[in-house]
Protein backbone atom coordinates (compact mmCIF):
# COMPACT_ATOMS: atom_id res chain seq x y z
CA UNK A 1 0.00 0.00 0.00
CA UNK A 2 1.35 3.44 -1.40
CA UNK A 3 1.16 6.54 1.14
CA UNK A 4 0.60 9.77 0.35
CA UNK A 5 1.82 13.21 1.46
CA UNK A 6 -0.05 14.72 4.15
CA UNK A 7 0.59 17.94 2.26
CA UNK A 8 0.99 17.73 -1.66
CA UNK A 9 -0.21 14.58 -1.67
CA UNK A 10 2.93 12.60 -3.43
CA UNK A 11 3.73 9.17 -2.69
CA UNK A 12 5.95 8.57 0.28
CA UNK A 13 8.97 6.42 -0.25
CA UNK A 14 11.36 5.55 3.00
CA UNK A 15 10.12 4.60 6.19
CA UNK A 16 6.67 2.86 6.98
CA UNK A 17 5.88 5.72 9.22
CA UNK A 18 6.90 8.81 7.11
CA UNK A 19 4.22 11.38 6.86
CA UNK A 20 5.48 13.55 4.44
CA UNK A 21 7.75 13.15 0.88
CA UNK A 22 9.93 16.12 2.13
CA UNK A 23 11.10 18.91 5.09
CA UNK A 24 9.34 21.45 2.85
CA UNK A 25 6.26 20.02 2.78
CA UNK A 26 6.68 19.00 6.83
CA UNK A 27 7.00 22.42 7.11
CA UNK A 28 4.41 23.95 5.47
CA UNK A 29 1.95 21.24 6.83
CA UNK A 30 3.00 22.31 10.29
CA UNK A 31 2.80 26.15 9.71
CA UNK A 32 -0.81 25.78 7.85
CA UNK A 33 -2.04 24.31 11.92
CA UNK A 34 -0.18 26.34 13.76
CA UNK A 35 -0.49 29.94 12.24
CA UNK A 36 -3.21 31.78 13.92
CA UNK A 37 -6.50 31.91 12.89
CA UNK A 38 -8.10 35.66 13.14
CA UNK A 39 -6.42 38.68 13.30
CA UNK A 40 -7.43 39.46 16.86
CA UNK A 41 -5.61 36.36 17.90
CA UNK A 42 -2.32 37.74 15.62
CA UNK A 43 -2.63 41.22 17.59
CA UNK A 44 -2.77 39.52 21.03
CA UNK A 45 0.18 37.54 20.56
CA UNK A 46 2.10 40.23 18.85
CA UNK A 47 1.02 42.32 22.06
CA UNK A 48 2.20 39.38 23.91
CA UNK A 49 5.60 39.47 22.43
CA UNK A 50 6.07 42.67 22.56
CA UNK A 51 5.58 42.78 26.19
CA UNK A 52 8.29 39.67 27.05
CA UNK A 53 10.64 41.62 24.48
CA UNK A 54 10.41 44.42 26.60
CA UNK A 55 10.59 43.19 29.62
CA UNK A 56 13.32 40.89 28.55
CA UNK A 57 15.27 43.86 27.66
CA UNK A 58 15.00 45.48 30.68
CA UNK A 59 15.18 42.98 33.16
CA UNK A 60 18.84 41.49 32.34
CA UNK A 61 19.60 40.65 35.52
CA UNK A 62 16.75 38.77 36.57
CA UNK A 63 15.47 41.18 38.95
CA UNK A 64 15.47 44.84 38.50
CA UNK A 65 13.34 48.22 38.39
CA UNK A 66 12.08 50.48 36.27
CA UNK A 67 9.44 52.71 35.62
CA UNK A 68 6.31 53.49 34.38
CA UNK A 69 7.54 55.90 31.93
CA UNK A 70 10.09 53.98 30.49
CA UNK A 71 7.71 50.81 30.44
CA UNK A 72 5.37 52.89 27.94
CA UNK A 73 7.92 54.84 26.18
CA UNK A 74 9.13 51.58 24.77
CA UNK A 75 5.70 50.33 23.64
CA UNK A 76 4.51 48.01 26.95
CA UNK A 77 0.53 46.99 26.92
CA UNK A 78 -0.39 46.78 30.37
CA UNK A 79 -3.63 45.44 29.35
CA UNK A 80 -1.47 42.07 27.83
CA UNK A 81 -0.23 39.42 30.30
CA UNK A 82 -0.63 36.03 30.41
CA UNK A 83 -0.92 34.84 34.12
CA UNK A 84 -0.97 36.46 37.89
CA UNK A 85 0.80 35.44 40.67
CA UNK A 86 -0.34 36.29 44.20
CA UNK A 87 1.70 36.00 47.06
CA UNK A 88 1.23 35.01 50.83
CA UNK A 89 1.87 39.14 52.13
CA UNK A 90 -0.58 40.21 49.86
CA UNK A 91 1.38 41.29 46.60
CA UNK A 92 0.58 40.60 43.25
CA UNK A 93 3.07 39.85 40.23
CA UNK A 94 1.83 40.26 36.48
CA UNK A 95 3.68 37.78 33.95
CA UNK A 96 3.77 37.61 30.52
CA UNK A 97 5.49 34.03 30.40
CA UNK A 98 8.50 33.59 32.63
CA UNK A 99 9.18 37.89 32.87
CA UNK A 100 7.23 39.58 35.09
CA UNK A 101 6.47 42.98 37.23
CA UNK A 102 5.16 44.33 40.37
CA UNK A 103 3.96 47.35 40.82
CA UNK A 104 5.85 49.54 43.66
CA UNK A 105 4.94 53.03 44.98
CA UNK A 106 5.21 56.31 42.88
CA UNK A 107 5.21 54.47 39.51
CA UNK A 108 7.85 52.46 40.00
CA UNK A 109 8.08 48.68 39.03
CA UNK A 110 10.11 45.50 40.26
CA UNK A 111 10.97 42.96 37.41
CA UNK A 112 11.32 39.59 37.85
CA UNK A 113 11.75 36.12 35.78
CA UNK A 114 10.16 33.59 37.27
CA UNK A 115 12.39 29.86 36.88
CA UNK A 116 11.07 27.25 35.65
């Protein structure tokens, strides 16, 4: 029994449990499931991203501060994070994947990387 291509449809030849007749086509396959869907989910990821950049940036060290100001001068969303974190004396961190912020007096912020 011949298979075929998940993508272009050619006939396989190699291994019994080959998919696909080439990388490209692995590739392409892949992207077509994984690219998002809408453009609102393409904004909020690109929001997303832009945030970690960001914070990336700024938070070298693994635990630093900033401000407000600069936070929004270089593009930050506030409105785009991924997960909270609350902690046992009350405070609460705002992630956007492993980088993440607390908010301190007079517009000042703490950033931290979570491990993992």
């Amino acid at each position: 029994m011949d298979k075929a291509c998940l993508e272009c449809g050619d006939k396989i030849v190699g291994r019994e449990d080959k998919k696909f007749c080439s990388d490209g086509c692995r590739n392409s396959f892949n992207n077509k499931i994984n690219k998002d869907t809408t453009n609102y989910m393409r904004n909020t990821n690109n929001k997303l991203r832009k945030n970690y950049r960001i914070l990336s940036e700024l938070n070298g060290e693994g635990k630093t501060k900033t401000t407000k100001i600069k936070l929004l001068s270089k593009g930050f969303d506030f409105d785009y994070i991924t997960n909270l974190m609350h902690t046992k004396t009350g405070n609460t961190y705002y992630f956007v994947y492993d980088q993440g912020y607390m908010v301190l007096d007079h517009d000042f912020y703490v950033l931290v990387k979570k491990d993992i």
